[in-house]
Protein backbone atom coordinates (compact mmCIF):
# COMPACT_ATOMS: atom_id res chain seq x y z
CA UNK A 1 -38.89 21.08 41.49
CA UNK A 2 -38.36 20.68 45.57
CA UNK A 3 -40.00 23.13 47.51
CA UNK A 4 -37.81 22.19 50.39
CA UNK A 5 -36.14 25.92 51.95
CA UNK A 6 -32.19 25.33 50.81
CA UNK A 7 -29.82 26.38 53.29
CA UNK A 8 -27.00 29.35 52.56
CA UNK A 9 -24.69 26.37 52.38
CA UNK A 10 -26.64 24.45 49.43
CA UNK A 11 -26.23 27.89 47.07
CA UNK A 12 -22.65 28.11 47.95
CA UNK A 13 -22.30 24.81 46.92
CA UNK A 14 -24.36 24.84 44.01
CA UNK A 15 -22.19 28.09 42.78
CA UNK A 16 -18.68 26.39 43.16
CA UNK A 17 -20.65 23.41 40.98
CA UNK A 18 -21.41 25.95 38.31
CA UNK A 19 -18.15 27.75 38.57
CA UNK A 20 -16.21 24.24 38.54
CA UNK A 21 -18.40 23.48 35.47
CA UNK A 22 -17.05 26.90 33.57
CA UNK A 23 -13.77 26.05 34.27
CA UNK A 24 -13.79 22.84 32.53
CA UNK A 25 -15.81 24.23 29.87
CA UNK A 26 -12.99 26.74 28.89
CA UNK A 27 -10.05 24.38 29.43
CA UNK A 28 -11.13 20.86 29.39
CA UNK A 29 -8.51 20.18 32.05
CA UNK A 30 -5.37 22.05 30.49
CA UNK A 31 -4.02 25.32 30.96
CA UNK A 32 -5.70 28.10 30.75
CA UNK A 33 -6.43 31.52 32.49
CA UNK A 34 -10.29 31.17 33.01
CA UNK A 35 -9.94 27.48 34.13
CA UNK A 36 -7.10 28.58 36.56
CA UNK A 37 -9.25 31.59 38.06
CA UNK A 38 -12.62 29.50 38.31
CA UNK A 39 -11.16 26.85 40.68
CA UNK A 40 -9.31 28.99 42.34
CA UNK A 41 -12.52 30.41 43.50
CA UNK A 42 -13.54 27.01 44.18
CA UNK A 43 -10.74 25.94 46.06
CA UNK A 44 -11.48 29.82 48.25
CA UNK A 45 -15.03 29.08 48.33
CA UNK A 46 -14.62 25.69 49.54
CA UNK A 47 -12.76 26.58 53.11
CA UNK A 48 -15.59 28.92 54.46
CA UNK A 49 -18.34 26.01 53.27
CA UNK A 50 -16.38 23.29 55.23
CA UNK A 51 -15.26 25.30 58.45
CA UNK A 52 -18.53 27.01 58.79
CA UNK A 53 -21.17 25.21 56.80
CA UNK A 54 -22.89 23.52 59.90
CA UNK A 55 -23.98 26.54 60.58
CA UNK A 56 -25.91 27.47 57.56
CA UNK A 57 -29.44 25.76 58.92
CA UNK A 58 -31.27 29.10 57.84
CA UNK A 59 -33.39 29.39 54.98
CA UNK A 60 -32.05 31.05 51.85
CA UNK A 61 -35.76 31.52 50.24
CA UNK A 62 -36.35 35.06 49.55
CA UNK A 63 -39.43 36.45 51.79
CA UNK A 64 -41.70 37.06 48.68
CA UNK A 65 -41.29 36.46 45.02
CA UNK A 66 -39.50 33.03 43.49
CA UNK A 67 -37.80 31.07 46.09
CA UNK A 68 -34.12 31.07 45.78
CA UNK A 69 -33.35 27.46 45.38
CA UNK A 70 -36.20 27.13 43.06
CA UNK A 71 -34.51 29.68 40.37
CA UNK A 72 -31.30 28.57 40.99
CA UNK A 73 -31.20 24.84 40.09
CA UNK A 74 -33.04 25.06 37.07
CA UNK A 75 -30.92 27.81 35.98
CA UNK A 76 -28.01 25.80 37.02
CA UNK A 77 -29.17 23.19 35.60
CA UNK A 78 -29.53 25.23 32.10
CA UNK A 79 -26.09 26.53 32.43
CA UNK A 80 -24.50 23.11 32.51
CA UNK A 81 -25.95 21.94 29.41
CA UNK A 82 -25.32 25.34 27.69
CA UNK A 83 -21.64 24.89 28.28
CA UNK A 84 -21.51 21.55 26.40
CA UNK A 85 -24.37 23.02 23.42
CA UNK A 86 -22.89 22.91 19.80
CA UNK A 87 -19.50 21.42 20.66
CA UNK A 88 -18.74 17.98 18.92
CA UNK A 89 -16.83 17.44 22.63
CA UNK A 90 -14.77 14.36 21.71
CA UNK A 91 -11.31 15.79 20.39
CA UNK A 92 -10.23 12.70 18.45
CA UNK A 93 -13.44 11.92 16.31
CA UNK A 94 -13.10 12.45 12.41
CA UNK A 95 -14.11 15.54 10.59
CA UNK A 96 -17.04 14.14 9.32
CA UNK A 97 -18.39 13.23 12.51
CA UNK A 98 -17.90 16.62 14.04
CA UNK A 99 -21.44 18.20 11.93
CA UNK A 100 -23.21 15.36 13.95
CA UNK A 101 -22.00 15.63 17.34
CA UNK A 102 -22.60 19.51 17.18
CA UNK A 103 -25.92 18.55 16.42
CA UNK A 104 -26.45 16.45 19.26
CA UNK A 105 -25.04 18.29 21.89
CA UNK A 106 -26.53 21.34 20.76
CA UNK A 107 -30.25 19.26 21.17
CA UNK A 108 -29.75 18.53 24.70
CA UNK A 109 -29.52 22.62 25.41
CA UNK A 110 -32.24 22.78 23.79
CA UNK A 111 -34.25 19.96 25.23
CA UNK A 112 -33.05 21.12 28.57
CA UNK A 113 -34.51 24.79 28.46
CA UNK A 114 -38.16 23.71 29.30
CA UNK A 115 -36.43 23.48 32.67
CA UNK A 116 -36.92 27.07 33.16
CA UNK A 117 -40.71 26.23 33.47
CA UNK A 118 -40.11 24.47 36.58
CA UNK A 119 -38.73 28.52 38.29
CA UNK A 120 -42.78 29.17 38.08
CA UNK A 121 -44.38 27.56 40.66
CA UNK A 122 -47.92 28.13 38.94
CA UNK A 123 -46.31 26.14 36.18
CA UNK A 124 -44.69 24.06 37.82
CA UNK A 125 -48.06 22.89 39.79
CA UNK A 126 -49.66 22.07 36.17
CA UNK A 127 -47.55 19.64 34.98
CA UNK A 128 -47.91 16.32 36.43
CA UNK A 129 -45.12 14.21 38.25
CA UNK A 130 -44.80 11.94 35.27
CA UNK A 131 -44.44 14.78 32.85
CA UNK A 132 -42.59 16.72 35.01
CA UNK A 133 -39.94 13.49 34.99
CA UNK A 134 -40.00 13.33 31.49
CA UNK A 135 -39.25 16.94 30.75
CA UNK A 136 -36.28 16.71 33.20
CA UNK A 137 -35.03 13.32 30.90
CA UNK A 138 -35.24 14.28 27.90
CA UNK A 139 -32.06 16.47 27.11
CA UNK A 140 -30.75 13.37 28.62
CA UNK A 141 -31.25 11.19 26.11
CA UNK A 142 -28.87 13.08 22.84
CA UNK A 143 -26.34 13.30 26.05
CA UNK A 144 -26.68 8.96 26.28
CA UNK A 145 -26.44 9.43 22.34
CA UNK A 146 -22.75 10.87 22.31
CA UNK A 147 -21.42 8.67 25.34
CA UNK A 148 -22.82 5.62 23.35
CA UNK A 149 -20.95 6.96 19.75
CA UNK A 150 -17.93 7.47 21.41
CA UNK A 151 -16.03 4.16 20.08
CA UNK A 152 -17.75 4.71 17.08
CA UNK A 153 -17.04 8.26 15.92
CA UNK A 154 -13.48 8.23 17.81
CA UNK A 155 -12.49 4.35 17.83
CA UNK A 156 -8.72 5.37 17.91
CA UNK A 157 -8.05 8.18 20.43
CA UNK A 158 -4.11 9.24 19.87
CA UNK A 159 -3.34 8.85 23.57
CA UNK A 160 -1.26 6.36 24.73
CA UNK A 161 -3.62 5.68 28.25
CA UNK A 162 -6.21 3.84 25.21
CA UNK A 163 -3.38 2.02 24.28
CA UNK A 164 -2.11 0.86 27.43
CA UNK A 165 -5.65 0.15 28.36
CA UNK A 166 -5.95 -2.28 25.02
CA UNK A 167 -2.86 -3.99 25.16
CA UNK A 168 -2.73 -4.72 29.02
CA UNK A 169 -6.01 -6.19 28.53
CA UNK A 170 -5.22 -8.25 25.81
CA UNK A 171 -2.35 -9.31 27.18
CA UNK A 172 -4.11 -10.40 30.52
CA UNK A 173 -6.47 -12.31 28.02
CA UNK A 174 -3.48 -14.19 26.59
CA UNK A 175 -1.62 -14.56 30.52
CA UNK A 176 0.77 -12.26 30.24
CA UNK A 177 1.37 -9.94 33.00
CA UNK A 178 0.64 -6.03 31.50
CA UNK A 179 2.91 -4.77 34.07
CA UNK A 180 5.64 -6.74 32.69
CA UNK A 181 5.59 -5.45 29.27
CA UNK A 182 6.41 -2.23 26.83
CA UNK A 183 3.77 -0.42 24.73
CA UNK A 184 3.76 1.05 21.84
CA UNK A 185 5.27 4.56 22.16
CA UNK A 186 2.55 6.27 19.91
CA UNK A 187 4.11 9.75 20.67
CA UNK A 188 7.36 8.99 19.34
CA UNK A 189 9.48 11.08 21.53
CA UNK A 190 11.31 10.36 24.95
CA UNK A 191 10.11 13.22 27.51
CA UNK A 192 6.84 11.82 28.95
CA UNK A 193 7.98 9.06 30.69
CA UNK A 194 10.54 8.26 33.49
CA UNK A 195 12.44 5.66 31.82
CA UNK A 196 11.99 7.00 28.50
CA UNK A 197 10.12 4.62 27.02
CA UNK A 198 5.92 3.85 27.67
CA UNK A 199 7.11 0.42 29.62
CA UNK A 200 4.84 0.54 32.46
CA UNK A 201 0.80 0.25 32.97
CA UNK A 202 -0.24 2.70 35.32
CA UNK A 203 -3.18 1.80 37.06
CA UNK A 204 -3.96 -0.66 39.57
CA UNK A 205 -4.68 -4.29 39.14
CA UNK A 206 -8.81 -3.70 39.52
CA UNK A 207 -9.00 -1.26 36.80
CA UNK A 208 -7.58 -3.88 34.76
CA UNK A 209 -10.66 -5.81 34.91
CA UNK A 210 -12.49 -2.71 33.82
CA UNK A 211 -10.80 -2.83 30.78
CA UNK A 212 -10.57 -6.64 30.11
CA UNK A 213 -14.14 -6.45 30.45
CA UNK A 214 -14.59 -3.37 27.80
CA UNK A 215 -12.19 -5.46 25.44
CA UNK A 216 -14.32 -8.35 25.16
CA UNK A 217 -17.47 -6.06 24.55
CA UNK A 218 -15.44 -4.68 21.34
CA UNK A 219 -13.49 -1.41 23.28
CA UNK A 220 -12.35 -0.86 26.65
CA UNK A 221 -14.03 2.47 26.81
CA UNK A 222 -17.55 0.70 27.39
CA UNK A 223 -17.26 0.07 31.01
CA UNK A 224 -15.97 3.27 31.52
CA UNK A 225 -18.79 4.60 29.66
CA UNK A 226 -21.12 2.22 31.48
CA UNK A 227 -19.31 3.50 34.94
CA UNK A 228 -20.34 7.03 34.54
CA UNK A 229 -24.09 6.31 33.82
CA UNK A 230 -24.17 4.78 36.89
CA UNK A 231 -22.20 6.98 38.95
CA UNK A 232 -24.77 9.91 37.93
CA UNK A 233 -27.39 7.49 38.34
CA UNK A 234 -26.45 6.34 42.08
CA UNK A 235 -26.66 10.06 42.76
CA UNK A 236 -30.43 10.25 41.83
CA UNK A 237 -30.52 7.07 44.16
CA UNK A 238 -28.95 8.92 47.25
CA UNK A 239 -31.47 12.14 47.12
CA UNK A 240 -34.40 9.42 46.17
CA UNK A 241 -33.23 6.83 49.72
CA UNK A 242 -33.22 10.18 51.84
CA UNK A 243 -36.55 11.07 50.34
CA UNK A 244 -35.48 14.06 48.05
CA UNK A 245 -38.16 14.83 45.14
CA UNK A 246 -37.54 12.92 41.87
CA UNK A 247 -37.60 16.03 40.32
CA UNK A 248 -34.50 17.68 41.93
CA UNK A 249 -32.79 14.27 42.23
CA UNK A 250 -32.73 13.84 38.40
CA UNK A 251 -31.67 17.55 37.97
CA UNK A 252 -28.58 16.76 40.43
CA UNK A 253 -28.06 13.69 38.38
CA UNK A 254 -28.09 15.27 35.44
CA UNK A 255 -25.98 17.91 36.07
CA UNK A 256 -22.87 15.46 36.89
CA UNK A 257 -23.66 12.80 33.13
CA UNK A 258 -23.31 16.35 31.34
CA UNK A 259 -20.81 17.69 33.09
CA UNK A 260 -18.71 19.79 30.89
CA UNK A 261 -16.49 17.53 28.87
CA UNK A 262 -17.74 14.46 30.24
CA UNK A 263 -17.60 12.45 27.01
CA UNK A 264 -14.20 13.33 26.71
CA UNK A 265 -13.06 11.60 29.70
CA UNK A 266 -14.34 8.37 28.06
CA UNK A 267 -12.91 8.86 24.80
CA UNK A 268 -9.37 8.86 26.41
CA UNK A 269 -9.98 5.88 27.78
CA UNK A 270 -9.19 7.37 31.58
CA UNK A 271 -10.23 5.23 34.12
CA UNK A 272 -11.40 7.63 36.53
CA UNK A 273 -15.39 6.82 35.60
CA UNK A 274 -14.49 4.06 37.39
CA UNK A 275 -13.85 5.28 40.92
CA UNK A 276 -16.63 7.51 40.42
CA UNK A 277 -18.74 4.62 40.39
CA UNK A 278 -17.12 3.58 43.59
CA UNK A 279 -17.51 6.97 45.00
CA UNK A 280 -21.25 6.64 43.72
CA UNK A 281 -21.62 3.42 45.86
CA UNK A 282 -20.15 4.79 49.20
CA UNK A 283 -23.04 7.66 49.01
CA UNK A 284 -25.46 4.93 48.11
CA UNK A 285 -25.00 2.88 51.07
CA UNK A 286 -24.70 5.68 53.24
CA UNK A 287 -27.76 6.94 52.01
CA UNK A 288 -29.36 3.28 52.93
CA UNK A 289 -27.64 3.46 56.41
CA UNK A 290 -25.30 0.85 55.45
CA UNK A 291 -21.82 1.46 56.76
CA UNK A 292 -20.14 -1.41 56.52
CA UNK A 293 -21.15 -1.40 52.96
CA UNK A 294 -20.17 1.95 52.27
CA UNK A 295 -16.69 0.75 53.55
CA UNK A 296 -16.29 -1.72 51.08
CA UNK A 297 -17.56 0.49 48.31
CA UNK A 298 -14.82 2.58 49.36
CA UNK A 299 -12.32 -0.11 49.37
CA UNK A 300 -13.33 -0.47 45.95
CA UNK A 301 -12.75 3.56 45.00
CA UNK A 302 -9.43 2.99 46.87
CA UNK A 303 -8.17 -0.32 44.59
CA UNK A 304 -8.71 1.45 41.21
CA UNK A 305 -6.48 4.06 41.69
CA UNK A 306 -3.72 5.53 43.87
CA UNK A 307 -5.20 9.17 44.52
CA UNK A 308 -8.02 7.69 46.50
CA UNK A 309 -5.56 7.10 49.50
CA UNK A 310 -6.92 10.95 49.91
CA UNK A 311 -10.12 8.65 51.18
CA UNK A 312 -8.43 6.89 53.83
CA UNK A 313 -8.05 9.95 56.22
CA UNK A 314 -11.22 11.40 55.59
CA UNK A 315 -12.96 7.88 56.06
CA UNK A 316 -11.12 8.06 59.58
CA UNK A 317 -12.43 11.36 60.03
CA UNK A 318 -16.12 10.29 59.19
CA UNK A 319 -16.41 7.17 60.98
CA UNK A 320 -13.95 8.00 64.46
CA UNK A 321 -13.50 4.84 65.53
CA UNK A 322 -12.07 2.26 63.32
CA UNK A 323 -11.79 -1.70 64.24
CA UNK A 324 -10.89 -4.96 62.75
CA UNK A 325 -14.36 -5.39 60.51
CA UNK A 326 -13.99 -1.87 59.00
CA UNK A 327 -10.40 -1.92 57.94
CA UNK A 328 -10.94 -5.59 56.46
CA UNK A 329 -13.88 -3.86 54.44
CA UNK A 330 -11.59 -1.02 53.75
CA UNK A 331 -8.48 -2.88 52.54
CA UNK A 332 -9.76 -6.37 51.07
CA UNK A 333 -10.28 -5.69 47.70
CA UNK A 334 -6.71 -4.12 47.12
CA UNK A 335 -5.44 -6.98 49.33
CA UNK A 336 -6.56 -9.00 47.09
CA UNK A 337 -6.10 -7.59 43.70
CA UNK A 338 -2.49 -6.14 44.21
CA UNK A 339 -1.71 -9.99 45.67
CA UNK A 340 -2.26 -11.47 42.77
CA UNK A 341 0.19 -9.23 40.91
CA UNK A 342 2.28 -9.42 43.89
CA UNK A 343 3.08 -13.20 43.94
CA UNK A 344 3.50 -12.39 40.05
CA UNK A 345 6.02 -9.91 39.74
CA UNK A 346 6.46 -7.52 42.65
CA UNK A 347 9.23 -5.31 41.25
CA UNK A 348 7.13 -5.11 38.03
CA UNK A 349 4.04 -3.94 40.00
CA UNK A 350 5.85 -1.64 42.61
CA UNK A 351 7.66 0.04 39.15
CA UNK A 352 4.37 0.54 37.11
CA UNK A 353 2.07 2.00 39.94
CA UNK A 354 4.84 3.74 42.39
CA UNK A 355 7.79 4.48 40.96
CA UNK A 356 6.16 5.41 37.67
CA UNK A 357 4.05 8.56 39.30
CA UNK A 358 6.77 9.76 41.42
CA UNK A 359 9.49 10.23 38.75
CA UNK A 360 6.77 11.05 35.76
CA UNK A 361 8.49 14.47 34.53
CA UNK A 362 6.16 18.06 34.91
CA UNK A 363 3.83 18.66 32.40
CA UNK A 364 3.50 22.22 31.20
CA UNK A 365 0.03 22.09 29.61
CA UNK A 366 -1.50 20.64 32.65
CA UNK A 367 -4.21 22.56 34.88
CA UNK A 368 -1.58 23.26 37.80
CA UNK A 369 -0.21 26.14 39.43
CA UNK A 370 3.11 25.19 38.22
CA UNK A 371 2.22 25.66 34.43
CA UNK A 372 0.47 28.45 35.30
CA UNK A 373 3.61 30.07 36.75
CA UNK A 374 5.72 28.81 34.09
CA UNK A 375 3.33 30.14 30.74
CA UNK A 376 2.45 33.25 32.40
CA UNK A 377 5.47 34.82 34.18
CA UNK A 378 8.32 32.60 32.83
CA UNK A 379 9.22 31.58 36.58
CA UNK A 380 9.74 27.41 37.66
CA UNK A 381 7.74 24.61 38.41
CA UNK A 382 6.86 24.18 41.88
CA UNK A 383 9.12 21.23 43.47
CA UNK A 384 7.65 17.80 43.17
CA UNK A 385 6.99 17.29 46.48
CA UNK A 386 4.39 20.35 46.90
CA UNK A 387 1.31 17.99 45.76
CA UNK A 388 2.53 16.16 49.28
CA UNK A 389 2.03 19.35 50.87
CA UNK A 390 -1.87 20.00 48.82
CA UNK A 391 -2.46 16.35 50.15
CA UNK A 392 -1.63 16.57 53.93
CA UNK A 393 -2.79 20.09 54.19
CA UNK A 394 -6.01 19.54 52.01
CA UNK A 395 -6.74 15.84 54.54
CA UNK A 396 -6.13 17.80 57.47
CA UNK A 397 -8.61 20.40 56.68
CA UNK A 398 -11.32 17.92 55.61
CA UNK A 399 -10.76 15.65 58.75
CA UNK A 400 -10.85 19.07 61.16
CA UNK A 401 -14.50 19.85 59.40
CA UNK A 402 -15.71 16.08 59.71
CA UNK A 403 -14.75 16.05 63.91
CA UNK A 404 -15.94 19.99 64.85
CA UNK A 405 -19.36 20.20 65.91
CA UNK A 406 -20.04 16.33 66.67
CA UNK A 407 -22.95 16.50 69.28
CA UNK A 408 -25.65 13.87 68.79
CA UNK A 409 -23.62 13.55 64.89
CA UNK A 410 -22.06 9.72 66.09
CA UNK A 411 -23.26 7.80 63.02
CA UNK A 412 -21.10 7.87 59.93
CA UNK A 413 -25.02 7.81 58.13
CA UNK A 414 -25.69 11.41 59.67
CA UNK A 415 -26.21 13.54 56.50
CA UNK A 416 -24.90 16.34 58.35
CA UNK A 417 -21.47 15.05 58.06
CA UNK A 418 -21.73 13.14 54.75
CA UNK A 419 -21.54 16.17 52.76
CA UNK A 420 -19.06 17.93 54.81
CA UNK A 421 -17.25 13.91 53.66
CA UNK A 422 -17.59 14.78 50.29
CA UNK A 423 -16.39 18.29 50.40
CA UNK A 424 -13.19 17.39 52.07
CA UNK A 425 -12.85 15.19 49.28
CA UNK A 426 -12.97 17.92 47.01
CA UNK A 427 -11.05 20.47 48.47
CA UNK A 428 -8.21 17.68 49.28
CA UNK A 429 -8.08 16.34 45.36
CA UNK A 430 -8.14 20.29 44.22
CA UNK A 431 -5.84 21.50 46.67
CA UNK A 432 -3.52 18.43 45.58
CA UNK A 433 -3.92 19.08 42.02
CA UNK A 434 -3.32 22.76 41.76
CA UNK A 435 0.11 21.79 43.41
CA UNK A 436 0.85 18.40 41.73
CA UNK A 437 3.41 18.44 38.32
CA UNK A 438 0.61 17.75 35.97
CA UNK A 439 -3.51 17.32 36.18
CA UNK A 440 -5.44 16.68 33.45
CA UNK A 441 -9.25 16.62 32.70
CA UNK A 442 -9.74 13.05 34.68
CA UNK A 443 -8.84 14.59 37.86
CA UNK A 444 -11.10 17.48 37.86
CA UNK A 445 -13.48 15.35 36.74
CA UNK A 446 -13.35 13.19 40.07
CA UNK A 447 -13.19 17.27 41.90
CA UNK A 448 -16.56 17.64 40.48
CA UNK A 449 -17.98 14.57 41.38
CA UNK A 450 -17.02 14.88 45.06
CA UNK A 451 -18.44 18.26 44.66
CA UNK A 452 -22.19 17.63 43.03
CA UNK A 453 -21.94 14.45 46.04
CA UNK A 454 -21.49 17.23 49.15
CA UNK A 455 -24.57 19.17 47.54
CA UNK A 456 -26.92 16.36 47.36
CA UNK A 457 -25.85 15.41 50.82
CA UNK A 458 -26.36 19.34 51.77
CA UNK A 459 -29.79 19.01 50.46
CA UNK A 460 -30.84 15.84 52.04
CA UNK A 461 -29.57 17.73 55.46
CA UNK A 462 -31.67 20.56 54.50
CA UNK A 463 -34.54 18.30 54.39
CA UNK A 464 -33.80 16.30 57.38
CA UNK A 465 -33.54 19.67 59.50
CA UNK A 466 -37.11 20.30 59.05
């Protein structure tokens, strides 16, 4: 494990990662009182960290005894994987599945607790690199397991975003345009959507060649499975460009493919994997000193779904001046994509992806402060327009951490202002959520992502201060 001193800002971070990680593991994204209380704390914790976490250069290592960071990730590590131990984790699976998937989750706690060894440096220093690695990938291999059975043990999730998924890709395959048609109303009732029946597709054009491509591979599910392998994986790929030890890179890794829940955001078929894949590519090329890159990566994150306009202000923030080349990098791909559907039915396109989210009624099981105020004390939903308010409040917080403290910090590259990037992000999507009508699992999943992204980025500016 790294012996590189972690600042008081990395163990901040790494706690709101593990309390973000208990509060999907007790609500897996829908109301409840633990999940409510945990990010609240992480929405709290996250203000301090971003207004005065370029301050927090210091060493946290104890003077004597285990160093701090040293206990802390393994443990972290540990805790993660203990959250997900003995559950069968995808809700839709058959009974007779369930014995099995208990069984594998439950092996990668176990596989994960050699870990621990790595808190002892004496034991640490007798292991070699190679079977160091391997210790660190083996409780990642049942994890693979249950992302890989997911069509398998659940092939038909009741939830009408797998259906809408299926059918718009199949009826891409066959020409006809999936914003133009109605689906199947698998729930039977009237209350969940605006019009009253399931007759719009969602998501933007791009994620529908997400799922096209899943389709022809058998489900639509296997890119998004694919898209979370490698969004975990272009993680260990930022610490490893900005010369982090394999060792803690994996454990980061790691930490976001077994995220509480994870397989469960698969099994619904959301397409959030998706941007995380996108989100993975912007720290990437960051990482690599890339910029313009990064720009289109996150033109990509900001073309596969709508929430990711939260980027566009925090991008501004980051980079401080913006010209021609970076907004064509920033705005091609959804040029292009939303075009297409453009020249083929506007007011189709403009109903599914707009007019669909602003009229789509409150949810009451969601993870919001609304349903929270509703189940609990029997008082209304917060009006609509209050996730406007998260947004704009959350942006403007994120964008006033990315410009204070800017000497000799110029380069969008500078890891001291890529985490405080990723953070923002964060704290903008959570602060947006707890306000919005409904938020389900998929969102805090991309909360966690942006989260696990600012500590990696906190580490590699740990390093980098040396």
């Amino acid at each position: 494990m790294s012996q590189i001193p972690a600042s008081h800002r990395s163990i901040a971070l790494l706690t709101l990662v593990v309390l973000a990680s208990r509060g999907l593991s007790f609500s897996r994204g829908n109301l409840n009182d633990i999940g409510v209380i945990c990010f609240a704390f992480v929405l709290a914790g996250l203000v301090p960290v971003l207004l005065l976490g370029w301050r927090w250069q210091q060493s946290s290592d104890s003077q004597g005894g285990f160093p701090t960071w040293q206990v802390a990730l393994p443990c972290a590590l540990v805790y993660v994987f203990a959250t997900n131990g003995g559950r069968h984790l995808l809700v839709h699976s058959s009974e007779e599945w369930r014995p099995t998937l208990r069984w594998i989750s439950g092996s990668a706690l176990v596989l994960a607790l050699p870990a621990l060894l790595f808190i002892s440096q004496r034991m640490q220093q007798r292991l070699s690199s190679r079977r160091q690695i391997i210790l660190l990938i083996l409780p990642l291999l049942p994890a693979l397991l249950l992302f890989l059975l997911v069509p398998i043990a659940s092939p038909n999730p009741i939830i009408d975003v797998f259906l809408f998924e299926t059918q718009a890709a199949r009826s891409l395959l066959f020409g006809i345009n999936p914003y133009d048609i109605t689906f199947q109303n698998i729930y039977g009732g009237v209350d969940l959507y605006p019009s009253g029946a399931p007759d719009s597709y969602p998501y933007p054009p791009l994620s529908l060649l997400f799922a096209l491509g899943g389709y022809l591979l058998g489900d639509v599910r296997w890119t998004l499975i694919a898209c979370h392998a490698a969004a975990a994986a272009l993680l260990v790929a930022t610490a490893q460009q900005r010369k982090l030890p394999t060792t803690e890179a994996i454990v980061l890794g790691a930490m976001f493919f077994w995220l509480p829940h994870a397989p469960f955001v698969s099994e619904q078929a959301w397409t959030d994997p998706s941007v995380a894949l996108g989100l993975g590519l912007v720290s990437f090329f960051l990482a690599r000193r890339q910029p313009i890159a990064a720009l289109w990566a996150a033109g990509f994150a900001l073309a596969l779904k709508q929430t990711m306009i939260v980027l566009l202000p925090l991008l501004w923030g980051l980079w401080r001046r913006v010209g021609r080349t970076q907004l064509v990098a920033l705005f091609a791909i959804s040029a292009a994509t939303y075009g297409a559907f453009l020249l083929w039915n506007p007011s189709a396109l403009w109903n599914d992806v707009v007019v669909f989210h602003a009229f789509t009624p409150f949810r009451p099981g969601a993870l919001t402060l609304s349903s929270y105020l509703v189940h609990f004390f029997d008082l209304p939903p917060l009006p609509s327009w209050m996730s406007l308010v998260g947004l704009v409040i959350g942006a403007s917080v994120a964008v006033f951490a990315l410009r204070i403290h800017h000497e000799d910090e110029e380069s969008p590259c500078d890891s001291r202002r890529v985490w405080r990037l990723f953070a923002g992000l964060a704290f903008a999507m959570l602060l947006t959520l707890i306000l919005s009508k409904h938020a389900f699992m998929n969102y805090y999943y991309l909360v966690h992502y942006g989260l696990l992204a600012s500590l990696v980025w906190s580490r590699i500016a740990d390093h980098e201060a040396l």
